[in-house]
N, C-alpha and C. Protein backbone atom coordinates (compact mmCIF):
# COMPACT_ATOMS: atom_id res chain seq x y z
N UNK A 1 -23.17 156.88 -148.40
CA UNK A 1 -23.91 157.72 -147.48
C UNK A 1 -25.15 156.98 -147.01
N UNK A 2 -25.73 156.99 -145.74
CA UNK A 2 -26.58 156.11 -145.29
C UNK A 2 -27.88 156.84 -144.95
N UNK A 3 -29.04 156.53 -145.52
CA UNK A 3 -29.92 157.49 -145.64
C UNK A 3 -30.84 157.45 -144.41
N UNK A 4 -31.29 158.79 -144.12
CA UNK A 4 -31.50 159.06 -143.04
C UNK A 4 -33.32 158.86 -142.56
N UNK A 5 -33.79 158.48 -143.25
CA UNK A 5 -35.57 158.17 -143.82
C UNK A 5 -36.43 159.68 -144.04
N UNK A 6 -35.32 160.72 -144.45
CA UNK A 6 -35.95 161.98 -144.46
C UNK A 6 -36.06 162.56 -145.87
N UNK A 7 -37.01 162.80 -146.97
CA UNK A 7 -37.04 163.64 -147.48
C UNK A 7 -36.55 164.91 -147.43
N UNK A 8 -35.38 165.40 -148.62
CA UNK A 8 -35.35 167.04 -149.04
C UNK A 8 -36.23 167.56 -149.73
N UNK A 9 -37.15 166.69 -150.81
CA UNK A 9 -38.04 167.44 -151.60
C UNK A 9 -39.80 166.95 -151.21
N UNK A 10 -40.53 167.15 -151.50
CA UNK A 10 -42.01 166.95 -151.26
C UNK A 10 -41.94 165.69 -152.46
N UNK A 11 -42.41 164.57 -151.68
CA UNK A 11 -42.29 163.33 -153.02
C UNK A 11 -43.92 163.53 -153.94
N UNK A 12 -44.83 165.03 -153.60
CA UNK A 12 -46.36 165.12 -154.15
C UNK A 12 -45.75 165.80 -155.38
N UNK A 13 -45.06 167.38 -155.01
CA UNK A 13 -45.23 168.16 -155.98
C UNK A 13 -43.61 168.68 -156.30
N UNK A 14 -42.74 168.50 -155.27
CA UNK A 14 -41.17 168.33 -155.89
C UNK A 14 -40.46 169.59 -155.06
N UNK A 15 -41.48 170.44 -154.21
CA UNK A 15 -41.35 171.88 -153.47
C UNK A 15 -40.01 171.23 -152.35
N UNK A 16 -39.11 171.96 -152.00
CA UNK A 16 -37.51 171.70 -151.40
C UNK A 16 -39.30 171.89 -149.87
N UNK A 17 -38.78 170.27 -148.77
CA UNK A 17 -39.48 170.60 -147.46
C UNK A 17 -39.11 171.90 -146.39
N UNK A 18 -39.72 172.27 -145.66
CA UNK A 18 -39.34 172.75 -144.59
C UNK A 18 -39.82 171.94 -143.37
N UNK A 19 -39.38 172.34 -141.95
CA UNK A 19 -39.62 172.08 -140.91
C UNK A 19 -40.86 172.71 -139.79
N UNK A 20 -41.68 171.64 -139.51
CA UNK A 20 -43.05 172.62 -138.44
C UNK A 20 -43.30 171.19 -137.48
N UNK A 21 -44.08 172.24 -136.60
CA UNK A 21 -44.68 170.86 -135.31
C UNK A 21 -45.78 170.26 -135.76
N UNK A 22 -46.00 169.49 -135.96
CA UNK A 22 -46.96 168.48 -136.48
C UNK A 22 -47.96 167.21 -135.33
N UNK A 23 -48.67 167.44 -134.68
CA UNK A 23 -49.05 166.87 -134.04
C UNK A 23 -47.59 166.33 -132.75
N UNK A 24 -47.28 167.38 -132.21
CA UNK A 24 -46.39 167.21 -131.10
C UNK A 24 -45.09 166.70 -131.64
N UNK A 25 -44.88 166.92 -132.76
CA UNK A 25 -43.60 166.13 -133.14
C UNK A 25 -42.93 167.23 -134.42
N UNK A 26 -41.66 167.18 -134.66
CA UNK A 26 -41.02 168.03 -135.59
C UNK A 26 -41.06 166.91 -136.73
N UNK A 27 -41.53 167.15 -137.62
CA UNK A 27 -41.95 166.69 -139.40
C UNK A 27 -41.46 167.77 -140.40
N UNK A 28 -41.38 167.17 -141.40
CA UNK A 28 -40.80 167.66 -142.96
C UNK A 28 -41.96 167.65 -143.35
N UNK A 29 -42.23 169.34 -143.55
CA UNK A 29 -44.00 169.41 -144.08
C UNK A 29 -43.50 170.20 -145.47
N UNK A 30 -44.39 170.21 -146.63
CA UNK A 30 -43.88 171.10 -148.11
C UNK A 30 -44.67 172.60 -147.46
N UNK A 31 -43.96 173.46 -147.87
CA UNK A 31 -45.01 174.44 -147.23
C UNK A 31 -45.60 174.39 -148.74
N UNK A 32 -45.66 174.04 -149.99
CA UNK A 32 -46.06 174.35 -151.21
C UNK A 32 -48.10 173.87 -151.00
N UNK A 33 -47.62 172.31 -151.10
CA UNK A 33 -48.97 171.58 -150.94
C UNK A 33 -49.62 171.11 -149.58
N UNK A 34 -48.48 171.14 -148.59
CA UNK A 34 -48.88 171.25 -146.92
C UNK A 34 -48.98 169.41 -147.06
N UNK A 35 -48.08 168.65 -147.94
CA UNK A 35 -47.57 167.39 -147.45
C UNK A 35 -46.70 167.25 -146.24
N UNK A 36 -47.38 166.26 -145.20
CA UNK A 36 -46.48 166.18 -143.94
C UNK A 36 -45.71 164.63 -144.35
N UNK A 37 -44.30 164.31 -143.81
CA UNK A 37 -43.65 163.25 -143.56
C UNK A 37 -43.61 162.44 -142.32
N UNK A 38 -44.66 161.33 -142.47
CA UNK A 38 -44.74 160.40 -141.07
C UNK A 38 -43.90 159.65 -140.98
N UNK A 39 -42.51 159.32 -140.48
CA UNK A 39 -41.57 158.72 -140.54
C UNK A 39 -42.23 157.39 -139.82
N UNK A 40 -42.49 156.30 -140.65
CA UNK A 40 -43.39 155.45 -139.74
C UNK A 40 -42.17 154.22 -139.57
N UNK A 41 -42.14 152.97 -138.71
CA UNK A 41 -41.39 152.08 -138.81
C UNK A 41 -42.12 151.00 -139.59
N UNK A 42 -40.76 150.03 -140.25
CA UNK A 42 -41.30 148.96 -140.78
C UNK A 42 -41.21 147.75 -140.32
N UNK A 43 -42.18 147.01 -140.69
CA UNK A 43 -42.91 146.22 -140.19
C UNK A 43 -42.21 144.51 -140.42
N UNK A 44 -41.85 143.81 -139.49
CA UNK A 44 -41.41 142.28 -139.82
C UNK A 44 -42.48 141.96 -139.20
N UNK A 45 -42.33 140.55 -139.98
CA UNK A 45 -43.53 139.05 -139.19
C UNK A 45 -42.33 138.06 -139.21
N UNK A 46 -42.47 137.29 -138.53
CA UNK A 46 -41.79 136.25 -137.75
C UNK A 46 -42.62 135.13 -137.43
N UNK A 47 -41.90 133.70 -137.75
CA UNK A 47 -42.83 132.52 -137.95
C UNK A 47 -41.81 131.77 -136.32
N UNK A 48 -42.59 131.34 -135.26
CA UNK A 48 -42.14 130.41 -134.49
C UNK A 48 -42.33 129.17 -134.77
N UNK A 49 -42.03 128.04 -134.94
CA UNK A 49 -41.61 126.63 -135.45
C UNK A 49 -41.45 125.85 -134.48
N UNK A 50 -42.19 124.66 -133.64
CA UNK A 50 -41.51 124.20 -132.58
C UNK A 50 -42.06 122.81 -133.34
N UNK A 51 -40.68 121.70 -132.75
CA UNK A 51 -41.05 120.67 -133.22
C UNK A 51 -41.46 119.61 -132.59
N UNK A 52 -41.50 118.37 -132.72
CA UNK A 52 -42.13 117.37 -131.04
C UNK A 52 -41.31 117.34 -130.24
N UNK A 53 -40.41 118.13 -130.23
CA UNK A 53 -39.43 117.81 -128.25
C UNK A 53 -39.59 119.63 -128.11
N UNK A 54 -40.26 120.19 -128.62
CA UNK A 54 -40.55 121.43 -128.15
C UNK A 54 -39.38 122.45 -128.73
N UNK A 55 -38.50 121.59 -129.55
CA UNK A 55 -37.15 122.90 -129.72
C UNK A 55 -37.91 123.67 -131.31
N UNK A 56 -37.07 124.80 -131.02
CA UNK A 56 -37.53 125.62 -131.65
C UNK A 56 -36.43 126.12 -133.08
N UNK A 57 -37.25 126.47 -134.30
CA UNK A 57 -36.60 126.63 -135.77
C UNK A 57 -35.71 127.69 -135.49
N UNK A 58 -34.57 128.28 -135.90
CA UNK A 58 -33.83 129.04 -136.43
C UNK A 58 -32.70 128.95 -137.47
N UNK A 59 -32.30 129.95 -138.23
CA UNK A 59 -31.47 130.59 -139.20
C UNK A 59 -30.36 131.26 -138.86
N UNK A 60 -29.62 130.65 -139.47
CA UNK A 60 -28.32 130.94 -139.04
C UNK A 60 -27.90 132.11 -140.58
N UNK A 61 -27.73 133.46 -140.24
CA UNK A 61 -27.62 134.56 -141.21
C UNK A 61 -26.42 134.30 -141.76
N UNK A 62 -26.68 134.69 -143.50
CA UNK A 62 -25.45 133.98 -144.57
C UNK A 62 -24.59 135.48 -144.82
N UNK A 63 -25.70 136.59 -144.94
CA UNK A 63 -25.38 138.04 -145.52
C UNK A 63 -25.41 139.09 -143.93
N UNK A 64 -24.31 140.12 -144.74
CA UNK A 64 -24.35 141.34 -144.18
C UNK A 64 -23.54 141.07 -142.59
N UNK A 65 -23.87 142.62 -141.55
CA UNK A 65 -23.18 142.44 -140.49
C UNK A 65 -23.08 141.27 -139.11
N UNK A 66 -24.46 140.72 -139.66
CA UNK A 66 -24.75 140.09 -138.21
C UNK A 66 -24.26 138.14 -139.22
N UNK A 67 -23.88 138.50 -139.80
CA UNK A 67 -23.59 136.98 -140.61
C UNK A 67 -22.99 136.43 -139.28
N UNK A 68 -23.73 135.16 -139.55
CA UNK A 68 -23.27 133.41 -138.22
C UNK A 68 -24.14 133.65 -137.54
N UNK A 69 -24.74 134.85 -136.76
CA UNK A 69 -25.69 134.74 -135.84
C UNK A 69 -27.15 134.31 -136.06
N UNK A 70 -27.33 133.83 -135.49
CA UNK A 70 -29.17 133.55 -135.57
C UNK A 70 -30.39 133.84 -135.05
N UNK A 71 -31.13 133.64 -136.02
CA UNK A 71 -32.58 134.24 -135.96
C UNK A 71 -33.89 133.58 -135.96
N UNK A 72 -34.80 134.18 -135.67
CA UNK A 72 -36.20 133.39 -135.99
C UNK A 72 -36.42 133.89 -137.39
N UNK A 73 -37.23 132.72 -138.36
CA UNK A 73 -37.05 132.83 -139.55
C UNK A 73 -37.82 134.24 -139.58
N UNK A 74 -37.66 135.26 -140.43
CA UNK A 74 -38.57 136.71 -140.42
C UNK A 74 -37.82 137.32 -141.71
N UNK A 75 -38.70 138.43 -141.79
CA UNK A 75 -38.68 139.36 -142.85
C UNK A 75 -39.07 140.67 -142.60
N UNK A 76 -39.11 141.42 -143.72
CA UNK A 76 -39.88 142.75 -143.59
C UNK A 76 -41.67 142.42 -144.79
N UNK A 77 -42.47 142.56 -144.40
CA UNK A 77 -43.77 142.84 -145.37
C UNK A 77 -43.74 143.74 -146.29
N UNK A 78 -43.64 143.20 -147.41
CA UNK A 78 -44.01 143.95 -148.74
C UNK A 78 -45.07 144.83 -148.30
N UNK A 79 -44.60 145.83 -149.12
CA UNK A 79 -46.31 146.99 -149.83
C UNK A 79 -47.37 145.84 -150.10
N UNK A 80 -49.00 146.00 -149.47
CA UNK A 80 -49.89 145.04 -149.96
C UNK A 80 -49.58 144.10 -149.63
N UNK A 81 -48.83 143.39 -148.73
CA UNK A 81 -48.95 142.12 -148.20
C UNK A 81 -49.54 141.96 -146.83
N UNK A 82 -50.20 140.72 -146.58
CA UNK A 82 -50.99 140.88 -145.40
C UNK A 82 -49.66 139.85 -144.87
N UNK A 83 -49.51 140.45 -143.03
CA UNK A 83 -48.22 140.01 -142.23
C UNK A 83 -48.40 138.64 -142.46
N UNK A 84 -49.61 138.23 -141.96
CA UNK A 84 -49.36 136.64 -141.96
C UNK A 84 -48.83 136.05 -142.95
N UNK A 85 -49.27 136.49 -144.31
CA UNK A 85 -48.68 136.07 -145.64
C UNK A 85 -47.04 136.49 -145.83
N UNK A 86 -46.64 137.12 -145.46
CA UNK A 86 -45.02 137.23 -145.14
C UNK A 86 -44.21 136.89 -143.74
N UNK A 87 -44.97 136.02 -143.05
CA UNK A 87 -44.58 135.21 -142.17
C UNK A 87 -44.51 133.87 -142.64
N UNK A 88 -45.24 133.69 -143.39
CA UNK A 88 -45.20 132.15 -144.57
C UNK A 88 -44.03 132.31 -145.43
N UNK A 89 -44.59 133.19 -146.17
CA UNK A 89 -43.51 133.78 -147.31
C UNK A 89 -42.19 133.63 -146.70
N UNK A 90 -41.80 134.27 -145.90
CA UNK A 90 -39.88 134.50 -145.29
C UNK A 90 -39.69 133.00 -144.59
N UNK A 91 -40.63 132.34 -143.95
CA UNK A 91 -39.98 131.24 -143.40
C UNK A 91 -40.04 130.29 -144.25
N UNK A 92 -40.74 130.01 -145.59
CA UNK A 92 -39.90 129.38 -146.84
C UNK A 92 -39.09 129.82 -147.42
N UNK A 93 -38.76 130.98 -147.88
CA UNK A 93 -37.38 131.03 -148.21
C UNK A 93 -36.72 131.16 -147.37
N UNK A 94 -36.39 130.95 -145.93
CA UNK A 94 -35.66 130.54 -145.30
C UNK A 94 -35.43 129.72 -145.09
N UNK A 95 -36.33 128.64 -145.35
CA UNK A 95 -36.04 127.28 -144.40
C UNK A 95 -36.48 126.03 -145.11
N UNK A 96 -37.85 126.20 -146.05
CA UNK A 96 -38.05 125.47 -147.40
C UNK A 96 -39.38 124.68 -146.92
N UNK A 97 -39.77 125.39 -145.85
CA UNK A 97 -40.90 124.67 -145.21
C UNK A 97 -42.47 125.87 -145.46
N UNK A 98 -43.34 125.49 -145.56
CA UNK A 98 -44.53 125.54 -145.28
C UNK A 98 -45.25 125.70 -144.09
N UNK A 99 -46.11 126.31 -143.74
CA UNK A 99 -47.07 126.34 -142.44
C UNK A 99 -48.51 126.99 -142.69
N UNK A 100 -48.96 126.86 -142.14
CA UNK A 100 -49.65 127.84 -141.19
C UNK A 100 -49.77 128.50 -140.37
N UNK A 101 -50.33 129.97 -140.52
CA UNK A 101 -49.50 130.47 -139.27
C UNK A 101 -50.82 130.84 -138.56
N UNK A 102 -50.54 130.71 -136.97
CA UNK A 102 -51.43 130.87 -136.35
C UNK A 102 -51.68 132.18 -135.48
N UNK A 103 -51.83 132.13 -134.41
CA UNK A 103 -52.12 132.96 -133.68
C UNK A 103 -50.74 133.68 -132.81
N UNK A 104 -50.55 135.39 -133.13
CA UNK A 104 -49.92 136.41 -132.70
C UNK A 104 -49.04 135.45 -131.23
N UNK A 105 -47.74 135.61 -131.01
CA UNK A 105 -47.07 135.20 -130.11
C UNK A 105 -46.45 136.18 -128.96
N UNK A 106 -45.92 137.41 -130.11
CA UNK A 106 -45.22 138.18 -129.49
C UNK A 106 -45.00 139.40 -130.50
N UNK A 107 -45.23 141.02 -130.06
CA UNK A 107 -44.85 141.93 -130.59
C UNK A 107 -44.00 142.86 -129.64
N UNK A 108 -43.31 143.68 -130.26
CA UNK A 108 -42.33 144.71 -130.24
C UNK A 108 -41.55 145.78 -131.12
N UNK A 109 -41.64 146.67 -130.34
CA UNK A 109 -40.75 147.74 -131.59
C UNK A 109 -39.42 147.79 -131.22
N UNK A 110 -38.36 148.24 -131.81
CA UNK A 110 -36.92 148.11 -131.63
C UNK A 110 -36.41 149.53 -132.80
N UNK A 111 -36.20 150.27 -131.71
CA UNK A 111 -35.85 151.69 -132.37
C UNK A 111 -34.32 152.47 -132.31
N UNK A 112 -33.75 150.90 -132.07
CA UNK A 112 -32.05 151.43 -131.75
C UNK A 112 -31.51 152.09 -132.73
N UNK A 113 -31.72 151.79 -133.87
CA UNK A 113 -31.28 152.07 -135.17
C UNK A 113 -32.26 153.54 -135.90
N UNK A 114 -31.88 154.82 -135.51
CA UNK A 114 -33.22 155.57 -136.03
C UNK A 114 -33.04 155.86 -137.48
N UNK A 115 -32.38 155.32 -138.36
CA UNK A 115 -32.21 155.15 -139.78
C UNK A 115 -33.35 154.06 -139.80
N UNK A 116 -33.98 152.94 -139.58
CA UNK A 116 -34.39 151.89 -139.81
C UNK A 116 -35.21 151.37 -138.14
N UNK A 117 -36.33 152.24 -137.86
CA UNK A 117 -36.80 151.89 -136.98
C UNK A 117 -38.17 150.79 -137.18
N UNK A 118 -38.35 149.98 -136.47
CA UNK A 118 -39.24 148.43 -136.46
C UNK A 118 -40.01 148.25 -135.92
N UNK A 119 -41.15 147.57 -136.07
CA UNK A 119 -42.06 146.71 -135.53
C UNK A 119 -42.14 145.53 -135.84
N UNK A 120 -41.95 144.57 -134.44
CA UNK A 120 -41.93 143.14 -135.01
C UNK A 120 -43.09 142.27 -134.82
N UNK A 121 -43.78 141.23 -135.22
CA UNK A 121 -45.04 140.12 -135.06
C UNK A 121 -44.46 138.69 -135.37
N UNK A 122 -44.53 138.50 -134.42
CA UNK A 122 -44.23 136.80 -134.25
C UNK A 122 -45.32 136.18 -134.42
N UNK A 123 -45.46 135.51 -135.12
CA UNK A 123 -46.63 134.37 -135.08
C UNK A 123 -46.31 132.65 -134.86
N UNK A 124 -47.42 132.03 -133.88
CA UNK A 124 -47.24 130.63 -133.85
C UNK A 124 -47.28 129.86 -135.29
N UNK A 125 -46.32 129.42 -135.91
CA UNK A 125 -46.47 128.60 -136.79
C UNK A 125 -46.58 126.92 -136.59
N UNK A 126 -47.32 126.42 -137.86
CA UNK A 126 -47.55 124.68 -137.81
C UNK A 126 -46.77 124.26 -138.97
N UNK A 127 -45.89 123.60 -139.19
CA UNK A 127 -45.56 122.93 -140.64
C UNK A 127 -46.76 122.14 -140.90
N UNK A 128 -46.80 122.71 -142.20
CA UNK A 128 -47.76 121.59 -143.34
C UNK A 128 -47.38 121.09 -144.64
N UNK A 129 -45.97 121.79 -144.59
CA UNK A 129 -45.19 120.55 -145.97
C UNK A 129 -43.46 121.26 -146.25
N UNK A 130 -43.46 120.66 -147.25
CA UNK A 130 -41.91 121.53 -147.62
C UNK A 130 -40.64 120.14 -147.11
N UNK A 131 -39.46 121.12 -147.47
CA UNK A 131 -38.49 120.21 -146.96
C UNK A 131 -37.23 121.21 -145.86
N UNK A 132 -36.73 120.60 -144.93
CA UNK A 132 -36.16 121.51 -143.87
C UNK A 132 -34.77 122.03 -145.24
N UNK A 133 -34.67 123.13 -145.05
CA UNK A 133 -33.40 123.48 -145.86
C UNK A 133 -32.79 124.93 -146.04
N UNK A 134 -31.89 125.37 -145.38
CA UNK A 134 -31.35 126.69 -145.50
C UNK A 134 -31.41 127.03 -146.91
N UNK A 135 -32.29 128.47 -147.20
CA UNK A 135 -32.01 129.17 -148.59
C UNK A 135 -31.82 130.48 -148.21
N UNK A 136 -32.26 131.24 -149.39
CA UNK A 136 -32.19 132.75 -149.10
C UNK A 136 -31.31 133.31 -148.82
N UNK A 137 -31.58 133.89 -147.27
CA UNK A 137 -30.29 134.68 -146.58
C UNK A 137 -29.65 134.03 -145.53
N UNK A 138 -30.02 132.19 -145.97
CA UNK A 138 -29.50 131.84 -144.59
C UNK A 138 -28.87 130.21 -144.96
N UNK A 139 -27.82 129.97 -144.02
CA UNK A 139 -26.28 129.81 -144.46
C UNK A 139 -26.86 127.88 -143.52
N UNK A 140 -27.92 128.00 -142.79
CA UNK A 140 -28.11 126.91 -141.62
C UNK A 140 -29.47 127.18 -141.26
N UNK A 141 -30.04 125.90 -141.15
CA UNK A 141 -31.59 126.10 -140.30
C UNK A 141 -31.33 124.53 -139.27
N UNK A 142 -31.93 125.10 -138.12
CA UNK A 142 -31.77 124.02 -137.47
C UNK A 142 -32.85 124.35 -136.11
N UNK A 143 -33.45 123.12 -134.95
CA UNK A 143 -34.24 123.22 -134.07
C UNK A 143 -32.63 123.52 -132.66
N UNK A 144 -33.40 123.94 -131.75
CA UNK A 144 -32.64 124.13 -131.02
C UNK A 144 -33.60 124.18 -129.45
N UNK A 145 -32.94 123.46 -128.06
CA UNK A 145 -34.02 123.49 -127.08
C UNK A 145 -33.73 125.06 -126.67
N UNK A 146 -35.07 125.61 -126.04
CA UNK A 146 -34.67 126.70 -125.57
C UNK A 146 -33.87 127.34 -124.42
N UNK A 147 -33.46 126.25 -124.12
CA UNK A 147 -32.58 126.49 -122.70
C UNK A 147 -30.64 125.93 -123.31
N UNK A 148 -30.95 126.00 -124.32
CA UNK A 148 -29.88 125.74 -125.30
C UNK A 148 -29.66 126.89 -126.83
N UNK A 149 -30.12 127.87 -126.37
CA UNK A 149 -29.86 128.46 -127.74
C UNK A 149 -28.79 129.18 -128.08
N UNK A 150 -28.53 129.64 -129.56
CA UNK A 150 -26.92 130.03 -130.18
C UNK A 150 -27.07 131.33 -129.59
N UNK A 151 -26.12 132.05 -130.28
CA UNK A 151 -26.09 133.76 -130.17
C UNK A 151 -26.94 134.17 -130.98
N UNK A 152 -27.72 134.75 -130.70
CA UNK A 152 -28.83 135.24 -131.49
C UNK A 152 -28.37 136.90 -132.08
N UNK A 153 -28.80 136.98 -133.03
CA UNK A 153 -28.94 138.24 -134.15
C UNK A 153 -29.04 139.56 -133.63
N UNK A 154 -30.73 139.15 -133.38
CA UNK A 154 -31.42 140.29 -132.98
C UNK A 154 -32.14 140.32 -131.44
N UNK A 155 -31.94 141.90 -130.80
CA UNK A 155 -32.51 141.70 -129.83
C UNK A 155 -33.47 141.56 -129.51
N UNK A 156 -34.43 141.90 -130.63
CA UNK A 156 -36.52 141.21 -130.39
C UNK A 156 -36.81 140.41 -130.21
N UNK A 157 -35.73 139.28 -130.78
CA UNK A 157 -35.58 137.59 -130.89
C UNK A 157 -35.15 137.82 -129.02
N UNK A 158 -34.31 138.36 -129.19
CA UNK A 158 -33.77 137.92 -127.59
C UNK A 158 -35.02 138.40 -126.30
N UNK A 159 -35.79 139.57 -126.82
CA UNK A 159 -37.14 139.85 -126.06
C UNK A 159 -38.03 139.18 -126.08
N UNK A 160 -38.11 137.93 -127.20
CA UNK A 160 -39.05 137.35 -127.21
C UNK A 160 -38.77 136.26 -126.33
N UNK A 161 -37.40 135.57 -126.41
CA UNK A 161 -37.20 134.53 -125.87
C UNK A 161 -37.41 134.79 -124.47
N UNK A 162 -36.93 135.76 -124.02
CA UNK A 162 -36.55 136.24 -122.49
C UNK A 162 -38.01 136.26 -121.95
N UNK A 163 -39.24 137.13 -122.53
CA UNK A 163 -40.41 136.85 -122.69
C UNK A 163 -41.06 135.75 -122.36
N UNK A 164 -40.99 134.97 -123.44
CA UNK A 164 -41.59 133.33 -123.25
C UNK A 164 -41.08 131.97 -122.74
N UNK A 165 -39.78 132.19 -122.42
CA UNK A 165 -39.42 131.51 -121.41
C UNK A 165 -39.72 131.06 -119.93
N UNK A 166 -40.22 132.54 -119.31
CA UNK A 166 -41.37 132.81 -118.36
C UNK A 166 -42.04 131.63 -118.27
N UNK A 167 -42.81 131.56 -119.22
CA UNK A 167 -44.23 130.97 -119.29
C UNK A 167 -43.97 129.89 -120.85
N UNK A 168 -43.20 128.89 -120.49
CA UNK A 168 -43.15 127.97 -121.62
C UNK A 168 -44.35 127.60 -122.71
N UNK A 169 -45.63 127.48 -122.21
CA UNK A 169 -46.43 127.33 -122.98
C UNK A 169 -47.07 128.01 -123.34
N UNK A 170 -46.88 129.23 -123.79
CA UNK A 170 -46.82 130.56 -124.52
C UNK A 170 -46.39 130.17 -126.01
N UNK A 171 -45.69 129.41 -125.70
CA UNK A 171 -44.70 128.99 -127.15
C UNK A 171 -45.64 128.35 -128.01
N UNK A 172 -46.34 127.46 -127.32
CA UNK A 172 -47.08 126.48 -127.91
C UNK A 172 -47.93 127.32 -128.61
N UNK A 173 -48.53 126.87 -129.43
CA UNK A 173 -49.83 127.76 -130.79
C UNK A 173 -51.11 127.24 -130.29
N UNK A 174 -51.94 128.34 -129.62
CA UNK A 174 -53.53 127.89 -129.05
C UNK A 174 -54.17 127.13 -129.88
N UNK A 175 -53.72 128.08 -131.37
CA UNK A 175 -54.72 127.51 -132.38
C UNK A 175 -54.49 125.51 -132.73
N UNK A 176 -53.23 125.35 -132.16
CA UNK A 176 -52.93 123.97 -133.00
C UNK A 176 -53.55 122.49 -132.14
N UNK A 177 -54.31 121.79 -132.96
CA UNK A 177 -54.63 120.92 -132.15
C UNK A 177 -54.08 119.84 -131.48
């Protein structure tokens, strides 16, 4: 059964929810303790990677439905993690590399899925060590030009590209010298 991001019980005091308008919107409020349910989306960071001919890092997915297709290395942010730090975090275990990550590239939400609705943050990344190498959840890492890329995964990836293609040096990281 595939869960729907809705509470039946009040996760405060255990009271079965009911239904009320809540700031313009229908929410799972307890009528016991008057806990409301903000169905909020979760949050990926995403590391962009470009190397000296300008092509750009991706992951080729090992697990689940979208397996073979590819992605920009990303994740979802832990509880208590700051994004940038899980934009580092996911693109080493993806890829076995290191960076820094710089300055915001590209955001979007993607709410096709209302079991699992998103917000995504791309950030300009710099390598600063590591070794190139598919781990994790991913089967291939490789650069690719952008006027050459695979079938991609996801469509945020594909908003982003479609996005910054526009304006090629968008891609580039302000911050990097």
């Amino acid at each position: 059964m595939k869960w729907s991001g809705e509470f039946v019980f009040c996760p405060r005091c255990g009271t079965r929810l009911g239904r009320r308008m809540v700031d313009g919107r229908d929410r799972a409020v307890c009528p016991a303790c008057s806990y409301v349910h903000f169905r909020n989306p979760a949050v990926g960071a995403a590391a962009i990677v470009r190397d000296e001919h300008g092509r750009v890092l991706l992951v080729r997915r090992a697990l689940g439905r979208l397996k073979g297709l590819w992605s920009v290395p990303a994740g979802f942010v832990e509880y208590g993690e700051d994004v940038r730090d899980a934009a580092a975090r996911e693109l080493f275990e993806e890829t076995g590399l290191e960076a820094r990550i710089g300055s915001v590239a590209f955001v979007a939400s993607d709410f096709h899925d209302p079991a699992k609705p998103t917000v995504g943050v791309w950030f300009h990344a710099t390598v600063t060590g590591g070794h190139l190498q598919a781990g994790d959840d991913a089967s291939e890492v490789r650069y690719f030009p952008l006027d050459h890329l695979p079938p991609l995964a996801f469509e945020m990836d594909r908003g982003l590209f479609a996005n910054l293609a526009k304006r090629t040096d968008r891609l580039r990281d302000p911050d990097r010298s």
